[in-house]
C-alpha atoms as a PDB file:
ATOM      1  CA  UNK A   1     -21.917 -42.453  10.266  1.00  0.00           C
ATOM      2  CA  UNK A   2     -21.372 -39.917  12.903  1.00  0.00           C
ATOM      3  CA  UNK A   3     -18.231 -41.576  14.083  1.00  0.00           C
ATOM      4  CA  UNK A   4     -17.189 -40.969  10.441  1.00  0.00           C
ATOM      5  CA  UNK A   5     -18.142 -37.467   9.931  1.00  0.00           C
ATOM      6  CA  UNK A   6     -16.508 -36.546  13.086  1.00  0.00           C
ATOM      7  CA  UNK A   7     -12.990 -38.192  11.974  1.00  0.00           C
ATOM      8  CA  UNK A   8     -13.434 -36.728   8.588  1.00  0.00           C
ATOM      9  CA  UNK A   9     -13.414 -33.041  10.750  1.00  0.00           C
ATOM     10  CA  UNK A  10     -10.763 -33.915  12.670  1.00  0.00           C
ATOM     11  CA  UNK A  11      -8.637 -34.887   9.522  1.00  0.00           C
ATOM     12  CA  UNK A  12      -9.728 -31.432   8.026  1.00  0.00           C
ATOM     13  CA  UNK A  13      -8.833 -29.353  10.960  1.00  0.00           C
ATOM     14  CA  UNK A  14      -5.357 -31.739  11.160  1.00  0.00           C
ATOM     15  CA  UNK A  15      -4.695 -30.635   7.536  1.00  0.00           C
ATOM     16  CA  UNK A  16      -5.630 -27.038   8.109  1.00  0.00           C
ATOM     17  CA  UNK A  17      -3.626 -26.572  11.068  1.00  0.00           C
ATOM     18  CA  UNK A  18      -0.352 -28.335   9.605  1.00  0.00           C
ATOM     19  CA  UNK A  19      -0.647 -26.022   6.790  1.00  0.00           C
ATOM     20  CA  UNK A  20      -1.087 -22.847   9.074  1.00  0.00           C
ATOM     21  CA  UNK A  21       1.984 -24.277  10.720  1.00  0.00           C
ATOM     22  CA  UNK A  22       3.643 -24.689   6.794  1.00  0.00           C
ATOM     23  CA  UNK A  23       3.293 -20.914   5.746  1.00  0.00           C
ATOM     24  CA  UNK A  24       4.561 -19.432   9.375  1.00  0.00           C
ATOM     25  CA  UNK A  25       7.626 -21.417   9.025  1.00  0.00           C
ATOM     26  CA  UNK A  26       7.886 -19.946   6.016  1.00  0.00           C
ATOM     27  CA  UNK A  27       7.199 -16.115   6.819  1.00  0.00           C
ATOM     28  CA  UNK A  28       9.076 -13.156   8.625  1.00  0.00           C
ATOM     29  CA  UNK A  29       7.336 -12.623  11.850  1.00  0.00           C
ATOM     30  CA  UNK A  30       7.964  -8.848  12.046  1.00  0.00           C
ATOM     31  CA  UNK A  31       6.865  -7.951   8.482  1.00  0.00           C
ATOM     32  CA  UNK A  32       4.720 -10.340   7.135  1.00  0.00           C
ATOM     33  CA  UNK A  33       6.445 -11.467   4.167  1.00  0.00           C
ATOM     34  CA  UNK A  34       8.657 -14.310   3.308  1.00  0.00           C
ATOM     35  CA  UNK A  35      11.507 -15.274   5.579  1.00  0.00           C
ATOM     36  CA  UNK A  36      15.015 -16.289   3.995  1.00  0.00           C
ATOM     37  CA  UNK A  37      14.469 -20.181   4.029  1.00  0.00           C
ATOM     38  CA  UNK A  38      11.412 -18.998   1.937  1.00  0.00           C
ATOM     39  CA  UNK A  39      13.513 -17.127  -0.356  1.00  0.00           C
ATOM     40  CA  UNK A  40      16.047 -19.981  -0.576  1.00  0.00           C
ATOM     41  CA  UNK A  41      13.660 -22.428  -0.989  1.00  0.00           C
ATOM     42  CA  UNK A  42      12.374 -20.104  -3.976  1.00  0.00           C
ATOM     43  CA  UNK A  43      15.792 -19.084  -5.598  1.00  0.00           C
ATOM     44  CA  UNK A  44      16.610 -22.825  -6.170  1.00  0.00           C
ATOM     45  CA  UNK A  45      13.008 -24.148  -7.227  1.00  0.00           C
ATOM     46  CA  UNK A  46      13.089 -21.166 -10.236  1.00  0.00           C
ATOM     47  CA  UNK A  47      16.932 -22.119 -11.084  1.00  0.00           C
ATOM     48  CA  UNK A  48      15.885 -25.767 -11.716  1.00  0.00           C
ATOM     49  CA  UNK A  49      12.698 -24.159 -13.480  1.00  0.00           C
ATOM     50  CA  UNK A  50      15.083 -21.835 -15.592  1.00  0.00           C
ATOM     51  CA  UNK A  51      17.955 -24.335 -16.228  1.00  0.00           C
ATOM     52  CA  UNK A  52      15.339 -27.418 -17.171  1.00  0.00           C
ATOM     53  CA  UNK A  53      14.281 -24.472 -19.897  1.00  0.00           C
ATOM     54  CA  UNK A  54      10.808 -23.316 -20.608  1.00  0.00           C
ATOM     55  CA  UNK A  55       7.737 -26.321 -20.716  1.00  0.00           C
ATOM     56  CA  UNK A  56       6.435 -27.705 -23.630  1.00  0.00           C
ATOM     57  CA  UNK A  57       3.045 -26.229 -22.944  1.00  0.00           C
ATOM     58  CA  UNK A  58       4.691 -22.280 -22.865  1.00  0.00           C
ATOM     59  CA  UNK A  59       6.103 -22.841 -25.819  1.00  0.00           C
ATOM     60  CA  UNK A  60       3.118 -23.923 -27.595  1.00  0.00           C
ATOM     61  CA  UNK A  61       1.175 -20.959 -26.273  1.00  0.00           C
ATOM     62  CA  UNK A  62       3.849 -18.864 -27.225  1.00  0.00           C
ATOM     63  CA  UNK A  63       4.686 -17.642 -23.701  1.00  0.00           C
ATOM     64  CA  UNK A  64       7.767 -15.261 -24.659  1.00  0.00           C
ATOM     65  CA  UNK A  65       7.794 -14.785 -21.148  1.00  0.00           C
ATOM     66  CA  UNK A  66       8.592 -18.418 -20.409  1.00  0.00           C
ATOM     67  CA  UNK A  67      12.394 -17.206 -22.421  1.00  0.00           C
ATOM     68  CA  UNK A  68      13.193 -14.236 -20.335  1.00  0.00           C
ATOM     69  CA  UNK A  69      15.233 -15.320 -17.541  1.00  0.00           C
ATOM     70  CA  UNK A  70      15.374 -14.335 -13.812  1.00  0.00           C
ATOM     71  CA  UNK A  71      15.840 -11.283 -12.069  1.00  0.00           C
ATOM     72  CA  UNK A  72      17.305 -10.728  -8.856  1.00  0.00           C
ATOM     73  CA  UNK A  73      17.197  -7.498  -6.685  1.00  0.00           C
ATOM     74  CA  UNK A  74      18.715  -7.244  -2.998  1.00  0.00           C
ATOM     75  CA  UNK A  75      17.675  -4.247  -1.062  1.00  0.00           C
ATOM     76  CA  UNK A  76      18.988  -2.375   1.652  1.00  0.00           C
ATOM     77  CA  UNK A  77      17.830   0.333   3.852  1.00  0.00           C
ATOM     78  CA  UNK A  78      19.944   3.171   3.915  1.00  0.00           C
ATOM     79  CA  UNK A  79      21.542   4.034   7.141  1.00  0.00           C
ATOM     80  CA  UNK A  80      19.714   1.960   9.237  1.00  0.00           C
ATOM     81  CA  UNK A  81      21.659   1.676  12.261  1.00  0.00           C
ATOM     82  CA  UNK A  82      21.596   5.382  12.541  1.00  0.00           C
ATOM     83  CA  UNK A  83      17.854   5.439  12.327  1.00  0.00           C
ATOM     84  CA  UNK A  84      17.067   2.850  15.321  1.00  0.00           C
ATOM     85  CA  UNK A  85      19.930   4.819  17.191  1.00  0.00           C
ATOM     86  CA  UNK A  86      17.459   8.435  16.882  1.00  0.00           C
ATOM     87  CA  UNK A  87      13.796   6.807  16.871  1.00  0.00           C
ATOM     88  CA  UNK A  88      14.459   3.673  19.055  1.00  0.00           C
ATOM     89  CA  UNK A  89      13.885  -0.035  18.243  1.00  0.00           C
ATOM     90  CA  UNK A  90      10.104   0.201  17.815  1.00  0.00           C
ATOM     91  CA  UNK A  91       9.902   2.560  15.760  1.00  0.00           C
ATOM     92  CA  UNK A  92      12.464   0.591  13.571  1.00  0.00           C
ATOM     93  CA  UNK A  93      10.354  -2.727  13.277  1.00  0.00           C
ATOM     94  CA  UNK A  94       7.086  -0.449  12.168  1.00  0.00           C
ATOM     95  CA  UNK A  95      10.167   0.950   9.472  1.00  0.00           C
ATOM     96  CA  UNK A  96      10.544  -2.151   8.749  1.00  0.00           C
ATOM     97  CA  UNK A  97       7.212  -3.218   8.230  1.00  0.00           C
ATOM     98  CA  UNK A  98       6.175  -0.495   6.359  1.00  0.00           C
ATOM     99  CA  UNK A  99       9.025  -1.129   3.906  1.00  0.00           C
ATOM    100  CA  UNK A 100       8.260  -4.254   3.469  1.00  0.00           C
ATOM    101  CA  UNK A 101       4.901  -3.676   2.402  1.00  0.00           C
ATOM    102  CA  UNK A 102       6.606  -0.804  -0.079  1.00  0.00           C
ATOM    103  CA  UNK A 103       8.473  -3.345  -1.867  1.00  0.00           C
ATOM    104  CA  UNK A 104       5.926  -6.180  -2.221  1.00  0.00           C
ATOM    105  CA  UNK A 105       3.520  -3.348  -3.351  1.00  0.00           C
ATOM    106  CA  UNK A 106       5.920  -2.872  -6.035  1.00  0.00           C
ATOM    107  CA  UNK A 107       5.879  -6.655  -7.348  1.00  0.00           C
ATOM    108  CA  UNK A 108       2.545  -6.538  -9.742  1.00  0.00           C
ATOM    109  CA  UNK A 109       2.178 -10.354 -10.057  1.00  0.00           C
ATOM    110  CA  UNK A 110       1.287 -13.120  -8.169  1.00  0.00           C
ATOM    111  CA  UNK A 111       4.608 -15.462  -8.831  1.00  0.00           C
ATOM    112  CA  UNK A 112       6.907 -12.450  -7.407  1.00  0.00           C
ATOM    113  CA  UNK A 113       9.014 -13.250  -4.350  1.00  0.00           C
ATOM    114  CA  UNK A 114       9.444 -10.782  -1.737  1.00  0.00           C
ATOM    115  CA  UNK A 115      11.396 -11.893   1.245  1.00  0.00           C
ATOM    116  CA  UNK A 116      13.216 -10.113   4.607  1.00  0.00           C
ATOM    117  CA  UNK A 117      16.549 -11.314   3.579  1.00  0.00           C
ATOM    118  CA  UNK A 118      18.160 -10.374   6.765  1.00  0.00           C
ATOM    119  CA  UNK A 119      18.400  -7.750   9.618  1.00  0.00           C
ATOM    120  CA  UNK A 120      17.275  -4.205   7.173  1.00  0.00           C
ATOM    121  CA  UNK A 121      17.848  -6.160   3.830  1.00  0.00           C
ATOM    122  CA  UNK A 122      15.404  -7.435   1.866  1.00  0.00           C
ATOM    123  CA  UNK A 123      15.858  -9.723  -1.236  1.00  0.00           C
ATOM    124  CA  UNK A 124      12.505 -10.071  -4.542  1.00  0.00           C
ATOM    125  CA  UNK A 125      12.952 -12.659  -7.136  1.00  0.00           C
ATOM    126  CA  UNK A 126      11.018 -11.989 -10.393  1.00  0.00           C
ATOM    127  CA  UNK A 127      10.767 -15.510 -12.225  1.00  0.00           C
ATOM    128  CA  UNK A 128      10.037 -14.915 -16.015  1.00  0.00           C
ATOM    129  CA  UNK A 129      11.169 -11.681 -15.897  1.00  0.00           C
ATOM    130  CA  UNK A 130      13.420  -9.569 -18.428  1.00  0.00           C
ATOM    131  CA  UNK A 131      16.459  -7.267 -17.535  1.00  0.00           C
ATOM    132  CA  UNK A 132      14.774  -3.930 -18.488  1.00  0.00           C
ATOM    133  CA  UNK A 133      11.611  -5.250 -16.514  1.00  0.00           C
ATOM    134  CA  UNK A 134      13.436  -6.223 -13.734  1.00  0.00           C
ATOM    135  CA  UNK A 135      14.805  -2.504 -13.883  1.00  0.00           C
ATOM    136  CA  UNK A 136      11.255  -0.956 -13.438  1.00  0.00           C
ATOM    137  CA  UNK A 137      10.545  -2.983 -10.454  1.00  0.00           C
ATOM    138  CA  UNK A 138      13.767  -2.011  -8.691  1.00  0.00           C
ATOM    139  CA  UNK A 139      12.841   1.903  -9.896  1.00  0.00           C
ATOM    140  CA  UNK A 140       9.626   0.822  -8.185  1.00  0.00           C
ATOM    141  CA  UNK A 141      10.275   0.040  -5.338  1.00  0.00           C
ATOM    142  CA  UNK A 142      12.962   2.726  -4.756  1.00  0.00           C
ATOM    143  CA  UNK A 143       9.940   5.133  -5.449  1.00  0.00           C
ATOM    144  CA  UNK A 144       7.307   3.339  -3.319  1.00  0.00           C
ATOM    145  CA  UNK A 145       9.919   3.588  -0.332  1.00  0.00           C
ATOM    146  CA  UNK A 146      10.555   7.383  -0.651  1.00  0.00           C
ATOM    147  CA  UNK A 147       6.665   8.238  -1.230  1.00  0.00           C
ATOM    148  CA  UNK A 148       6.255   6.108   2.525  1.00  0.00           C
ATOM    149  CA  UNK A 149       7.947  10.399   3.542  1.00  0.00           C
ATOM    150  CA  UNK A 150       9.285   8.167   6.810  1.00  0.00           C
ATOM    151  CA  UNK A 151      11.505  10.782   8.751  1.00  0.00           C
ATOM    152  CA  UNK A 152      14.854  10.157   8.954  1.00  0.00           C
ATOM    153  CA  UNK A 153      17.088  13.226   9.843  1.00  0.00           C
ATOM    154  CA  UNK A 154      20.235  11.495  10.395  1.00  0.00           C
ATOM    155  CA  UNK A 155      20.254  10.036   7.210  1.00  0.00           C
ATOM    156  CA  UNK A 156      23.052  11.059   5.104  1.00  0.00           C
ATOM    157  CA  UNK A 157      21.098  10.913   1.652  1.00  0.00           C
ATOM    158  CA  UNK A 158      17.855  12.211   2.829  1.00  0.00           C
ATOM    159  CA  UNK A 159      16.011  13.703   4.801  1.00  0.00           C
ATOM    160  CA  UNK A 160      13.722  10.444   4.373  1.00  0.00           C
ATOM    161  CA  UNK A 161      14.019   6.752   4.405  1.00  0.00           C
ATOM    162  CA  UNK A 162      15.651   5.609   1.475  1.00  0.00           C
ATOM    163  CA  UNK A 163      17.028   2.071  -0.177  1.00  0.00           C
ATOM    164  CA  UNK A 164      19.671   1.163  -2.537  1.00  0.00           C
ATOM    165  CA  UNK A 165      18.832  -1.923  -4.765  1.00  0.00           C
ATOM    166  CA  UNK A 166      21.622  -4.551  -6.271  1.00  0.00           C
ATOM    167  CA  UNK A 167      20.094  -5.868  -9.352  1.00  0.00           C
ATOM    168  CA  UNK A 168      21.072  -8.924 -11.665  1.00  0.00           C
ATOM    169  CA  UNK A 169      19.785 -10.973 -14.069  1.00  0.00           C
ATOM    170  CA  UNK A 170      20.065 -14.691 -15.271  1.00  0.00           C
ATOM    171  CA  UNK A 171      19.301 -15.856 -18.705  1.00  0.00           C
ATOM    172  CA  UNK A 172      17.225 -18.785 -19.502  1.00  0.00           C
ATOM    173  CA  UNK A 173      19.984 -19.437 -22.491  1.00  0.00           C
ATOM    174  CA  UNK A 174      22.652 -19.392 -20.215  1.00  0.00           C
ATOM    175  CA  UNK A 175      21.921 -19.961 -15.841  1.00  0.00           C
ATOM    176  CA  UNK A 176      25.005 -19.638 -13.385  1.00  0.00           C
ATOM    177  CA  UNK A 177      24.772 -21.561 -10.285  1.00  0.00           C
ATOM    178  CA  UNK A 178      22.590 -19.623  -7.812  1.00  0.00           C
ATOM    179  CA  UNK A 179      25.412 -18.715  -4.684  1.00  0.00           C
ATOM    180  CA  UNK A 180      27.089 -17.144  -7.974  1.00  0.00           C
ATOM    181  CA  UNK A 181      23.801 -15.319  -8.812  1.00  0.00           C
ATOM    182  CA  UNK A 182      23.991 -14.379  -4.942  1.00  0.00           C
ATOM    183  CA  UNK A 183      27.126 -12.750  -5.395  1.00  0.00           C
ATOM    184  CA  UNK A 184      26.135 -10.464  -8.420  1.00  0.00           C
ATOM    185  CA  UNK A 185      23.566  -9.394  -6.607  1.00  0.00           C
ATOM    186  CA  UNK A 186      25.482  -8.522  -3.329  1.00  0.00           C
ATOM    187  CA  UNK A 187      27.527  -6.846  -5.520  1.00  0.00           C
ATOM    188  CA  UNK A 188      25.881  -4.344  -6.903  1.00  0.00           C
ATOM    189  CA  UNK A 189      24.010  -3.668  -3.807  1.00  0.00           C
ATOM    190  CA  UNK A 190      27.955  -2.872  -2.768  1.00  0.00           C
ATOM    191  CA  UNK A 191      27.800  -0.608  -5.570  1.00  0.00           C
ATOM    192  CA  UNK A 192      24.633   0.984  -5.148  1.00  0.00           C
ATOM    193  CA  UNK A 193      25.457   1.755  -1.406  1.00  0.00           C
ATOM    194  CA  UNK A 194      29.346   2.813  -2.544  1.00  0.00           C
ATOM    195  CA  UNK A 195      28.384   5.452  -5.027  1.00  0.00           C
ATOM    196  CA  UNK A 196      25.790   7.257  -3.066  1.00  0.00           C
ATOM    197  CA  UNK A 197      23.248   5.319  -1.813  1.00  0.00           C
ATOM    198  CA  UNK A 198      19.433   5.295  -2.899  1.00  0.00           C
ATOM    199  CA  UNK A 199      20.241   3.734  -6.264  1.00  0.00           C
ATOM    200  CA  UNK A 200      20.207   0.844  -8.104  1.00  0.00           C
ATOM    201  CA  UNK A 201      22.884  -0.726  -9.656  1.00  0.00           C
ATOM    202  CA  UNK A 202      23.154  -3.824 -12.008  1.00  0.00           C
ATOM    203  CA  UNK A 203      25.716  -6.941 -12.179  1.00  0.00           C
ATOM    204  CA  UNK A 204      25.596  -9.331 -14.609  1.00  0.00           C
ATOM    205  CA  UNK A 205      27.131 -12.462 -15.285  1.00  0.00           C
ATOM    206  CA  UNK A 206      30.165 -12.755 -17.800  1.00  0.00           C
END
């Protein structure tokens, strides 16, 4: 009996320690949230989701939510080159950090991706998740960034940190291939950074 016990604890701690192992594979080690095979890994599980349509059991409970679609938003951090150049690389990861925390404190439920995309750009996918409220996240986050009041006084927007958001949106009715959905997305974040800076900016398909 203690034989088993003691092999039922090691199987425990061999199942606990694989999935430690699981979620830091799956996480940015500088800020904490999801890294981009996360986010791929994510984009391509809620296409199938959205293009297989919404489950009998949502539309029994009447889950208009189930109909709404997916939103997309890439964000960028304005001029960030020119902020590591003035405050140095360390104070650029705790930038980074502290953004990152800005925009997953702007996602308000528990399905909401939020992943370090790349370098200073970060990418959130909002399953379930309508154009206009995909809008008020974005306007979140863009808020939540500025309130951080992170110097920046080479910035040529601010005087403060700022981030310009590419938004799009896929339809449950009708889903585009996700590198397409990719590409809207990188495109308005073109836009957003082309007409200013610390904006958003929307692409849709069609």
């Amino acid at each position: 009996r203690r034989q088993q016990l003691a092999l039922d604890l090691r199987a425990r701690e061999l199942v606990q320690a694989n999935e430690r192992l699981r979620l830091a594979s799956l996480s940015d080690g500088l800020t904490g949230v999801a890294n981009r095979r996360c986010f791929d890994e994510g984009l391509q599980r809620e296409w199938l989701r959205l293009a297989r349509g919404p489950d009998r059991t949502a539309l029994l409970q009447n889950d208009v939510d189930a109909t709404n679609g997916l939103v997309l938003l890439l964000i960028d951090i304005d001029a960030f080159k020119a902020y590591n150049d003035r405050y140095g690389h360390v104070a650029g990861d705790e930038c980074l950090r502290r953004v990152a925390s800005a925009i997953q404190g702007a996602t308000l439920r528990a399905g909401d991706l939020t992943a370090r995309y790349g370098g200073e750009e970060f990418a959130v996918l909002l399953p379930d998740t309508s154009l206009e409220g995909g809008e008020q996240v974005a306007r979140r986050v863009i808020a939540h960034v500025k309130a951080l009041q992170i110097a920046h006084e080479d910035s040529p927007v601010s005087g403060e940190v700022t981030v310009s958001v590419g938004l799009t949106h896929m339809s449950a009715q009708a889903p585009i291939e996700p590198a397409a959905f990719l590409t809207l997305a990188d495109e308005a974040l073109y836009l957003a950074k082309n007409r200013g800076r610390n904006r958003l900016m929307v692409r849709l398909p069609g």
